[in-house]
N, C-alpha and C. Protein backbone atom coordinates (compact mmCIF):
# COMPACT_ATOMS: atom_id res chain seq x y z
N UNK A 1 0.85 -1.18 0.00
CA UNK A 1 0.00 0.00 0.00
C UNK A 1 0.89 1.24 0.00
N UNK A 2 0.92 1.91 -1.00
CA UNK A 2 1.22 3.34 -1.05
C UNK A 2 0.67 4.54 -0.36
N UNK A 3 1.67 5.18 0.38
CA UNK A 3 0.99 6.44 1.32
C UNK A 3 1.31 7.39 1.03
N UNK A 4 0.34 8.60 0.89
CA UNK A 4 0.78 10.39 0.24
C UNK A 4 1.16 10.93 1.41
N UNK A 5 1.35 11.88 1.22
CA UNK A 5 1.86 12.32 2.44
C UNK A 5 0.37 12.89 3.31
N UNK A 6 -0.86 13.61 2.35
CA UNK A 6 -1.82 13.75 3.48
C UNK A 6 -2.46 12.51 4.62
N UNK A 7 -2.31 11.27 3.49
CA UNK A 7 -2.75 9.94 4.25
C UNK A 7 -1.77 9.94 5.53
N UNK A 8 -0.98 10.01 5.40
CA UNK A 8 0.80 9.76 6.57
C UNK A 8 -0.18 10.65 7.32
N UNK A 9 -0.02 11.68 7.05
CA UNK A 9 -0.33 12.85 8.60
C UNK A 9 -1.65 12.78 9.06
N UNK A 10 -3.22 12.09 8.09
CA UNK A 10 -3.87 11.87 9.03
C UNK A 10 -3.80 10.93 9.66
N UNK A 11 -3.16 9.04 9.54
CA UNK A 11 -2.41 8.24 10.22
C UNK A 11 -2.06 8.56 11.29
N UNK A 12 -1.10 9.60 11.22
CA UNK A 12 -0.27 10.13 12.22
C UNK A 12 -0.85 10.97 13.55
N UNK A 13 -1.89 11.72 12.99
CA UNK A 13 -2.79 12.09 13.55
C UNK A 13 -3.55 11.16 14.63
N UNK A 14 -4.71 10.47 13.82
CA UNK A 14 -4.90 9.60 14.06
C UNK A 14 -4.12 8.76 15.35
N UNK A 15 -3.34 7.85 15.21
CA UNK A 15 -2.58 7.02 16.05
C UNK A 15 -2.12 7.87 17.20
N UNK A 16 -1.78 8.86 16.88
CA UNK A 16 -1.14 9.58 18.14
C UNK A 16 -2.03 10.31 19.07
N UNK A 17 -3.97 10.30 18.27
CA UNK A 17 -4.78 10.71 19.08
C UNK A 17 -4.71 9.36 20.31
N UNK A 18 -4.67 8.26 19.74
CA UNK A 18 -5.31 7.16 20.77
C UNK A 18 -4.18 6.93 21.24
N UNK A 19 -2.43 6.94 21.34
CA UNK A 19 -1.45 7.26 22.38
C UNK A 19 -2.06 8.10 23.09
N UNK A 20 -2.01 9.42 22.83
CA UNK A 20 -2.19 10.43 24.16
C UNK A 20 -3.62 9.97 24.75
N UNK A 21 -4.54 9.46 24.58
CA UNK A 21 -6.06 9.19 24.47
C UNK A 21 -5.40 8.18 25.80
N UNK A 22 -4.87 7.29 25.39
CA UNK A 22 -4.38 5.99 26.81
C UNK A 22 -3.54 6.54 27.50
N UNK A 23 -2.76 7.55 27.42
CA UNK A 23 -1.81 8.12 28.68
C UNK A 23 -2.93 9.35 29.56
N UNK A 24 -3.90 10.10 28.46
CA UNK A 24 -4.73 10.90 29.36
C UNK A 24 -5.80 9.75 30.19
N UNK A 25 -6.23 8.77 29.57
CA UNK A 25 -7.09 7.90 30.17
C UNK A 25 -6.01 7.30 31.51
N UNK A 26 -4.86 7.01 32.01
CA UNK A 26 -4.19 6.78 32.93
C UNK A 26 -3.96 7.74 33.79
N UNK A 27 -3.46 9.10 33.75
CA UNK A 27 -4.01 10.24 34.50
C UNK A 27 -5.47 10.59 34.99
N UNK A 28 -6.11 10.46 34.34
CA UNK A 28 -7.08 10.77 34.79
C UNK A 28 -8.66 9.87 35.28
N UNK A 29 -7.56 8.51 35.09
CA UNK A 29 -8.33 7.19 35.17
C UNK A 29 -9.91 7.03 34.60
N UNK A 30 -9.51 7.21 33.69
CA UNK A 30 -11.24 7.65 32.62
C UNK A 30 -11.25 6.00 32.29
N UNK A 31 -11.87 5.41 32.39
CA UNK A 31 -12.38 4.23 31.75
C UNK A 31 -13.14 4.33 30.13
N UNK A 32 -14.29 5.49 30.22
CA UNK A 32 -14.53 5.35 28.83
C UNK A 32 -13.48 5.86 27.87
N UNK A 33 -12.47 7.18 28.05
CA UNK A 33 -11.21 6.93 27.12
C UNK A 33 -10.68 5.59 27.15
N UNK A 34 -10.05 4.93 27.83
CA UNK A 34 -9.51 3.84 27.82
C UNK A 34 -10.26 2.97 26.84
N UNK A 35 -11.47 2.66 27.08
CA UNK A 35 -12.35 1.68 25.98
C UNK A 35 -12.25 2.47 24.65
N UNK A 36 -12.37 3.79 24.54
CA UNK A 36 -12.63 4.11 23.25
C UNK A 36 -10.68 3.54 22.44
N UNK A 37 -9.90 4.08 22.94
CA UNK A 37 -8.73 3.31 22.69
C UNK A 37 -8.20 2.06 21.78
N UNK A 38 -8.72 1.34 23.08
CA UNK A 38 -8.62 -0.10 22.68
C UNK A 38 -9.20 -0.87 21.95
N UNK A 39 -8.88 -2.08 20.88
CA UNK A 39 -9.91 -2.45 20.13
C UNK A 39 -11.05 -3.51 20.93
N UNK A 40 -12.00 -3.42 19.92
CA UNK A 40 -13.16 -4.10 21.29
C UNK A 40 -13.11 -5.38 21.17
N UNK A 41 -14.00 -5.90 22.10
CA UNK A 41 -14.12 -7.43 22.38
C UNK A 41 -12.71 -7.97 23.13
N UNK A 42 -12.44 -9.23 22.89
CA UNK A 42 -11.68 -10.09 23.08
C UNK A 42 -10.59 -9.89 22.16
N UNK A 43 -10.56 -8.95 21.23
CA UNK A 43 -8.59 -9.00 20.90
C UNK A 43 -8.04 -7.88 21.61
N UNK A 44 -8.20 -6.96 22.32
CA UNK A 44 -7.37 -6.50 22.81
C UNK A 44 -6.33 -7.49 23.93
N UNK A 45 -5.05 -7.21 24.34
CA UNK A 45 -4.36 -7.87 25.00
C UNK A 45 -3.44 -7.13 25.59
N UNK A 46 -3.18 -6.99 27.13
CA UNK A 46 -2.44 -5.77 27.34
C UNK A 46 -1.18 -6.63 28.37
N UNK A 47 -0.39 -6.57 28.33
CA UNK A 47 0.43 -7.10 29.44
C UNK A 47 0.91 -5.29 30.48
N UNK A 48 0.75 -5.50 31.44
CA UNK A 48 0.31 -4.27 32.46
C UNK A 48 2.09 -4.24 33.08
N UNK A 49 2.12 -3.50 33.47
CA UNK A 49 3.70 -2.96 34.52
C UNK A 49 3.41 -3.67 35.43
N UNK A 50 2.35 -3.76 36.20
CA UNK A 50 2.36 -4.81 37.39
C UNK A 50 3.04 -6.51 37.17
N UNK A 51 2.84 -6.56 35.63
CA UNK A 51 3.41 -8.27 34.98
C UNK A 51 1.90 -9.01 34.59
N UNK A 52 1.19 -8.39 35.12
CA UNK A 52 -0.16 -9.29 34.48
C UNK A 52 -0.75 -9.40 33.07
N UNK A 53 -1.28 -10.12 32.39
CA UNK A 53 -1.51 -9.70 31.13
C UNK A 53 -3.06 -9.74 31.52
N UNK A 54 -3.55 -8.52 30.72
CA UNK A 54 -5.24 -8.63 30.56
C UNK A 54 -5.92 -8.72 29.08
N UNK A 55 -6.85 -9.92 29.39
CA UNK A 55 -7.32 -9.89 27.89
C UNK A 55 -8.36 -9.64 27.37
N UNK A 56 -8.70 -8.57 26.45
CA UNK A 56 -10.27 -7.84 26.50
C UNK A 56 -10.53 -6.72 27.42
N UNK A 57 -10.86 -5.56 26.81
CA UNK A 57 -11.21 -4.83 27.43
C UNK A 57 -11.76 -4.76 28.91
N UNK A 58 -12.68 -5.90 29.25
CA UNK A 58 -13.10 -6.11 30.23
C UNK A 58 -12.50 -6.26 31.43
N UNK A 59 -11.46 -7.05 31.05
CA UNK A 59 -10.16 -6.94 32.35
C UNK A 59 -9.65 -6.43 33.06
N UNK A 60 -9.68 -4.91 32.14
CA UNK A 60 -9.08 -4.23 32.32
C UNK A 60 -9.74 -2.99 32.94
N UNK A 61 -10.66 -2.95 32.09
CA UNK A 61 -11.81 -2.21 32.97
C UNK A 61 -12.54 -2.91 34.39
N UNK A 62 -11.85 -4.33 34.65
CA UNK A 62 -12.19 -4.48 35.99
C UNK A 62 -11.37 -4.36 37.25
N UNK A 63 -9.96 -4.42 36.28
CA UNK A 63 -8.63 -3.71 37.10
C UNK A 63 -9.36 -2.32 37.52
N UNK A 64 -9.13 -1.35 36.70
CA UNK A 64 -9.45 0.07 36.82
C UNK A 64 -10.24 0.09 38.09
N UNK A 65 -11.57 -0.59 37.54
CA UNK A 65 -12.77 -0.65 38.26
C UNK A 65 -12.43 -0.90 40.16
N UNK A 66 -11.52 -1.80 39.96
CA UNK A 66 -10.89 -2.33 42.06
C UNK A 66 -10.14 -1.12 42.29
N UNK A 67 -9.54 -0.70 41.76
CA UNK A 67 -8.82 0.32 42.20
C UNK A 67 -9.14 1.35 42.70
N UNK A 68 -9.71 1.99 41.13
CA UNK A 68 -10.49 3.60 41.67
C UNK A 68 -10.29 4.31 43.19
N UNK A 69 -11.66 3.43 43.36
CA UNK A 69 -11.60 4.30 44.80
C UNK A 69 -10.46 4.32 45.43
N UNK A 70 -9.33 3.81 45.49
CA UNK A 70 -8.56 4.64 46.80
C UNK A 70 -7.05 4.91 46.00
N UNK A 71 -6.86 4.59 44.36
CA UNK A 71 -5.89 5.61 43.95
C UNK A 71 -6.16 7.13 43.23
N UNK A 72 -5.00 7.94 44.06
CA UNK A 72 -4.81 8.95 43.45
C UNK A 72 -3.61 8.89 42.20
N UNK A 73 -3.90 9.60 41.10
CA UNK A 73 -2.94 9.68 40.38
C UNK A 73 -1.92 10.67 40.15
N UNK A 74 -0.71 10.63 40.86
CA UNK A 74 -0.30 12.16 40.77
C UNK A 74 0.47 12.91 39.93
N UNK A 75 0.70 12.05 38.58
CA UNK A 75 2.04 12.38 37.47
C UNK A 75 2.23 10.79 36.54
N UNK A 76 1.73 11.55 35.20
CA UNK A 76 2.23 10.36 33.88
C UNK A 76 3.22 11.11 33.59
N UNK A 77 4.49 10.46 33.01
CA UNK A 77 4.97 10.79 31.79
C UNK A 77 5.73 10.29 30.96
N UNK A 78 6.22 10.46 29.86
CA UNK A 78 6.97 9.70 29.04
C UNK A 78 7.63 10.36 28.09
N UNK A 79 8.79 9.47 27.48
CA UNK A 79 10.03 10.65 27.47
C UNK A 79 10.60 9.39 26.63
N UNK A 80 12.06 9.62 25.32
CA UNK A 80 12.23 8.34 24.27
C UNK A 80 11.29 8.26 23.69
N UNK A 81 10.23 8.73 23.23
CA UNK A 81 9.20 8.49 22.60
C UNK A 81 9.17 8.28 20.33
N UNK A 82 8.99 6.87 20.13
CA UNK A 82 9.21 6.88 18.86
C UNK A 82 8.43 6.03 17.76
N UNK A 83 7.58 6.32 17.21
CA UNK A 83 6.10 5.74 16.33
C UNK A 83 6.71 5.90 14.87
N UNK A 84 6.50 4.39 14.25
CA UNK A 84 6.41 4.06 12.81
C UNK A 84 5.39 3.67 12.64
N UNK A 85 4.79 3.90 11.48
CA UNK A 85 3.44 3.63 10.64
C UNK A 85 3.96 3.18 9.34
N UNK A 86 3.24 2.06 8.91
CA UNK A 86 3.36 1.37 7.97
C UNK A 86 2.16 0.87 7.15
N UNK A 87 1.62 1.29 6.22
CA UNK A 87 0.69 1.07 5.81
C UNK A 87 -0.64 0.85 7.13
N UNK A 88 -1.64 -0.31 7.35
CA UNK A 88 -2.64 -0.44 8.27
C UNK A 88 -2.02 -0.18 9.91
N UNK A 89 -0.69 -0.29 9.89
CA UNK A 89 -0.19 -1.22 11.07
C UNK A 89 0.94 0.21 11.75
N UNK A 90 1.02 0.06 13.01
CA UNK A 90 1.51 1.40 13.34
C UNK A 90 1.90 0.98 14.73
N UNK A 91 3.46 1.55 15.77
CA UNK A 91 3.94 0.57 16.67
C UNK A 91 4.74 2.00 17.34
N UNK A 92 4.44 2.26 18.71
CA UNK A 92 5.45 3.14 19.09
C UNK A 92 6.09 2.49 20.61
N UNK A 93 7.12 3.14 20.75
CA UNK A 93 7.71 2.79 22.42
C UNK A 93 8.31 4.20 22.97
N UNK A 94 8.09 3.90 24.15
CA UNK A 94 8.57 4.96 24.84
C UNK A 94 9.06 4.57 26.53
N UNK A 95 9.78 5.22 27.51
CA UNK A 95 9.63 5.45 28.80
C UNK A 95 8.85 5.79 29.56
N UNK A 96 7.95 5.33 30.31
CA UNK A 96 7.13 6.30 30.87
C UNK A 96 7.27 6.11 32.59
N UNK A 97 6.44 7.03 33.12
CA UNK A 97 6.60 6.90 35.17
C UNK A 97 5.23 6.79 35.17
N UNK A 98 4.83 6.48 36.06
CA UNK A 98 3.25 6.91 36.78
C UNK A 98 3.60 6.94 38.44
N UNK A 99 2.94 8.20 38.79
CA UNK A 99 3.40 8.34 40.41
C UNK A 99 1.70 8.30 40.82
N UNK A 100 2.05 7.57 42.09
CA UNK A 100 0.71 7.43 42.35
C UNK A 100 0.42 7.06 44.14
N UNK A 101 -0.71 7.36 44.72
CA UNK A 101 -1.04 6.80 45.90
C UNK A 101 -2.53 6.29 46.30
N UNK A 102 -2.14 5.05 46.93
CA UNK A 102 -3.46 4.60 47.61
C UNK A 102 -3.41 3.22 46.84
N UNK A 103 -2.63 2.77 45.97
CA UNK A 103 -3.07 1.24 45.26
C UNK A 103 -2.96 0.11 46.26
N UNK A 104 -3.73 -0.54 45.87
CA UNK A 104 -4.26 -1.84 46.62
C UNK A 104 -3.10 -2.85 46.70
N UNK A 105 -2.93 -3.52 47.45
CA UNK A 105 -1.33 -4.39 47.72
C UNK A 105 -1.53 -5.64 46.62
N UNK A 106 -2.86 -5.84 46.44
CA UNK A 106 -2.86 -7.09 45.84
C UNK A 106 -3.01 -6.47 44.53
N UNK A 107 -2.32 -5.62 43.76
CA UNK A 107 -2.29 -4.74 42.28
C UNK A 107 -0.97 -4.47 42.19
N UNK A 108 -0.01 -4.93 42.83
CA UNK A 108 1.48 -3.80 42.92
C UNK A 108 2.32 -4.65 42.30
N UNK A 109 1.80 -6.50 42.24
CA UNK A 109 2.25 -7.22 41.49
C UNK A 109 3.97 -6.99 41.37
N UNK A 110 5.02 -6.80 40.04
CA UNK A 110 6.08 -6.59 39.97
C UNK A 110 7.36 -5.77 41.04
N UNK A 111 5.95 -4.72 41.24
CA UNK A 111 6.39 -3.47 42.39
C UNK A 111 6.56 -3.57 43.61
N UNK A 112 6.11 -4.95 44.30
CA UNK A 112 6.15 -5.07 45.56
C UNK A 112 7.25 -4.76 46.65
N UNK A 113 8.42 -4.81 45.73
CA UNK A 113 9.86 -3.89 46.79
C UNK A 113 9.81 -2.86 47.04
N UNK A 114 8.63 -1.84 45.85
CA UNK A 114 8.84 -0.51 46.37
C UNK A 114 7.95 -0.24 46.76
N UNK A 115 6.90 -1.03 47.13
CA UNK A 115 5.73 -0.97 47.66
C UNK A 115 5.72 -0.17 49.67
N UNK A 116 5.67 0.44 49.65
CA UNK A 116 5.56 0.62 51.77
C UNK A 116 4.04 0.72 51.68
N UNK A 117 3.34 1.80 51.64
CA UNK A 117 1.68 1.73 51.87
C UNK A 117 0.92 2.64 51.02
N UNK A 118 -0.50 2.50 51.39
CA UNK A 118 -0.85 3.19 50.23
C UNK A 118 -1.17 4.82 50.48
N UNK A 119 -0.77 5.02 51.58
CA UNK A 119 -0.45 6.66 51.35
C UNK A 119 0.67 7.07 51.03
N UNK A 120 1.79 6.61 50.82
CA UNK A 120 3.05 7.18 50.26
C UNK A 120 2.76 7.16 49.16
N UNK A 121 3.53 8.11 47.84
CA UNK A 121 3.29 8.05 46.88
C UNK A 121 4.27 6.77 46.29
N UNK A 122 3.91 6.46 45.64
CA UNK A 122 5.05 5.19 44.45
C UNK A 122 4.91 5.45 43.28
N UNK A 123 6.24 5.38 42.75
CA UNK A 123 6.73 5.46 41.75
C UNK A 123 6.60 4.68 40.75
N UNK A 124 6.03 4.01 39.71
CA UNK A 124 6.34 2.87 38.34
C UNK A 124 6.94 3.21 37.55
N UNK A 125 8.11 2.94 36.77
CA UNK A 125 8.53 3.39 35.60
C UNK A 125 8.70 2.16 34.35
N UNK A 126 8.15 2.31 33.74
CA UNK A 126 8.37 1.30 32.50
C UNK A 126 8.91 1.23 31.42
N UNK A 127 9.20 0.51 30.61
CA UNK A 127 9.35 0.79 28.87
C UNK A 127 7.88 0.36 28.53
N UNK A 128 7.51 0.66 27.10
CA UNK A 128 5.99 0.40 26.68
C UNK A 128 6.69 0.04 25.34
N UNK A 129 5.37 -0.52 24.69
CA UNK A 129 5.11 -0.44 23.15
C UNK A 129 4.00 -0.94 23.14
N UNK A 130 3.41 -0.24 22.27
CA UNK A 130 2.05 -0.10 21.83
C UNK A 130 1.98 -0.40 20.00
N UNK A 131 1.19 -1.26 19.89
CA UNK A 131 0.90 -1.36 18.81
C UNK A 131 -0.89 -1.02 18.26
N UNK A 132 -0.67 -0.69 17.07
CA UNK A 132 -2.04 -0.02 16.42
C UNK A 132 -2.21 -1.06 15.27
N UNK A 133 -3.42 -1.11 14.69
CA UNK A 133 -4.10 -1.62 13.65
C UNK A 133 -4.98 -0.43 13.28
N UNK A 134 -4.99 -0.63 11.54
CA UNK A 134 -6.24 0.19 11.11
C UNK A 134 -7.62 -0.95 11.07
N UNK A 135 -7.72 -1.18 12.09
CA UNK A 135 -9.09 -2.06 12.02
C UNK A 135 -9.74 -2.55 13.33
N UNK A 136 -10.82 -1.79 13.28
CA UNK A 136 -11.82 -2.05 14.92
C UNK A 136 -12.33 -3.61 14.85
N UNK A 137 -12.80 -3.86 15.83
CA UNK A 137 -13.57 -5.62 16.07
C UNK A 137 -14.07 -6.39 15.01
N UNK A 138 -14.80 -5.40 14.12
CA UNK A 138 -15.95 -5.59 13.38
C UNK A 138 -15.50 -5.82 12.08
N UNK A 139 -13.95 -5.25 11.53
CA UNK A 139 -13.12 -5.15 10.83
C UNK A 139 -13.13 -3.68 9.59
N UNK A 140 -13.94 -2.55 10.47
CA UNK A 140 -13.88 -1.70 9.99
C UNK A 140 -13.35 -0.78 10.09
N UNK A 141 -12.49 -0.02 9.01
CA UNK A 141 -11.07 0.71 8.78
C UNK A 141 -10.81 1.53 9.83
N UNK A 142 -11.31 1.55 11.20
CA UNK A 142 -10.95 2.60 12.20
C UNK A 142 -8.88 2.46 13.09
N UNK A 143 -8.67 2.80 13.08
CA UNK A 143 -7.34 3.07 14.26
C UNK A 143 -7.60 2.81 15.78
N UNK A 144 -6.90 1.79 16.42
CA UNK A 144 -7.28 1.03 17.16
C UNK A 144 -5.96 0.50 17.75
N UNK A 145 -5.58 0.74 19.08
CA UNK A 145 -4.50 -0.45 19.98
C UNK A 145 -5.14 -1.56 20.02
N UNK A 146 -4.12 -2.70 19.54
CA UNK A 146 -4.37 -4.26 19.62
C UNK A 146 -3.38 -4.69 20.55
N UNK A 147 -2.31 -4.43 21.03
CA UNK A 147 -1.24 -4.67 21.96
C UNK A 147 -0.67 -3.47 22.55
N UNK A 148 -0.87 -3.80 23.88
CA UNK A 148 -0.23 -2.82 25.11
C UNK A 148 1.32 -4.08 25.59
N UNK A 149 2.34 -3.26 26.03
CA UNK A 149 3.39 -4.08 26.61
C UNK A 149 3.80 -3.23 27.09
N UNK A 150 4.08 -3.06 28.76
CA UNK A 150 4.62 -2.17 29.54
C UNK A 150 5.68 -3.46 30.30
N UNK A 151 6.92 -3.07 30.40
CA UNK A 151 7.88 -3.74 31.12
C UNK A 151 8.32 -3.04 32.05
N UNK A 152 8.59 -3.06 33.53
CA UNK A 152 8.84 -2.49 34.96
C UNK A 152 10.55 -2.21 34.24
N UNK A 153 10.58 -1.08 34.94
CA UNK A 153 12.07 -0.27 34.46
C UNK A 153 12.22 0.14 35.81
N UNK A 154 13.92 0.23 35.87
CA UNK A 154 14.49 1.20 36.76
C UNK A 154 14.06 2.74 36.63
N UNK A 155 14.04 3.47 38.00
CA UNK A 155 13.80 4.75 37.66
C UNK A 155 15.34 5.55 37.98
N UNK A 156 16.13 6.77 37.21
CA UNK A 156 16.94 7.19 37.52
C UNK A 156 18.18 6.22 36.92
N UNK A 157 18.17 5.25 36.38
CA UNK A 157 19.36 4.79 36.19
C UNK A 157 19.32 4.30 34.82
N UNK A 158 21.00 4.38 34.01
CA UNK A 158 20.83 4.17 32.48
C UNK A 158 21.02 2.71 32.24
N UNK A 159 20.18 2.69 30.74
CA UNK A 159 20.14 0.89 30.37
C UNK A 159 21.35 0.10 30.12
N UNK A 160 20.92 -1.11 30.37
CA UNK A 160 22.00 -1.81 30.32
C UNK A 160 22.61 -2.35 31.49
N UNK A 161 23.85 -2.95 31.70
CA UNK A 161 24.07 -3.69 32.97
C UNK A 161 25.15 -2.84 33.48
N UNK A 162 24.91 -2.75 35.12
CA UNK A 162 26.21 -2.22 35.91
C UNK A 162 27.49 -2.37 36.22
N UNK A 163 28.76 -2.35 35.11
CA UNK A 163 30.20 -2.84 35.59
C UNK A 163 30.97 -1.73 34.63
């Protein structure tokens, strides 16, 4: 498939609405951004920073859902940030933190060393990649995350091994 350059930038557009769309839906713990995001039904598949993988929207919105009430969210961000688009198919990675307080002990999963309680704030930092499809459930031409992958990162320290 051949791309003009207006196709590229609404693509680009596009895809990078539903990135920022899932990092504002994590700040501000919006569940319906989050669904609008993701593709529906049963192919979405997210493997989470905690190490869990969730499959289908539903999962995930039932994660969200335990939580809520007693996290605050106090700071996303992400930083390395780098998206190729390729015809239907579109893939970015980046660094990101989420600072946060009040999460539930049985959610901290990977984090549990830096875990003390849930009024201190804690820190997550990850690598991500996110992948896009031009195609919703139904298989119609919309822009859509089909794979979330967040991996637990050091915070403050550079990649690679210490010697």
């Amino acid at each position: 498939m051949s791309s003009t350059a207006p196709d590229h930038d609404r693509d680009l557009e596009e895809v990078m609405k539903l990135h920022n769309g899932w990092l504002d839906a994590n700040r501000n713990r919006d569940i319906p951004l989050m669904q609008q995001v993701f593709v529906g039904g049963d192919k979405f598949i997210g493997v989470n920073i905690n190490g869990y993988v969730y499959r289908g929207i539903e999962e995930w919105v039932k994660l969200w859902t335990g939580f809520m009430p007693t996290v605050k969210v106090v700071e996303v961000t992400e930083s390395d940030f780098e998206l190729y688009i390729r015809g239907d198919m579109a893939w970015c990675r980046y660094f990101g933190t989420i600072t946060l307080k009040g999460l539930p002990q049985q959610v901290v999963g990977l984090y549990e060393e830096q875990y003390e309680d849930q009024q201190k704030p804690m820190t997550a930092a990850w690598h991500a990649t996110e992948v896009f499809m031009r195609e919703d459930e139904h298989g119609n031409p919309v822009w859509k995350m089909w794979r979330y992958h967040g991996s637990p990162a050091l915070t403050g320290r550079p990649p690679g091994l210490d010697f």
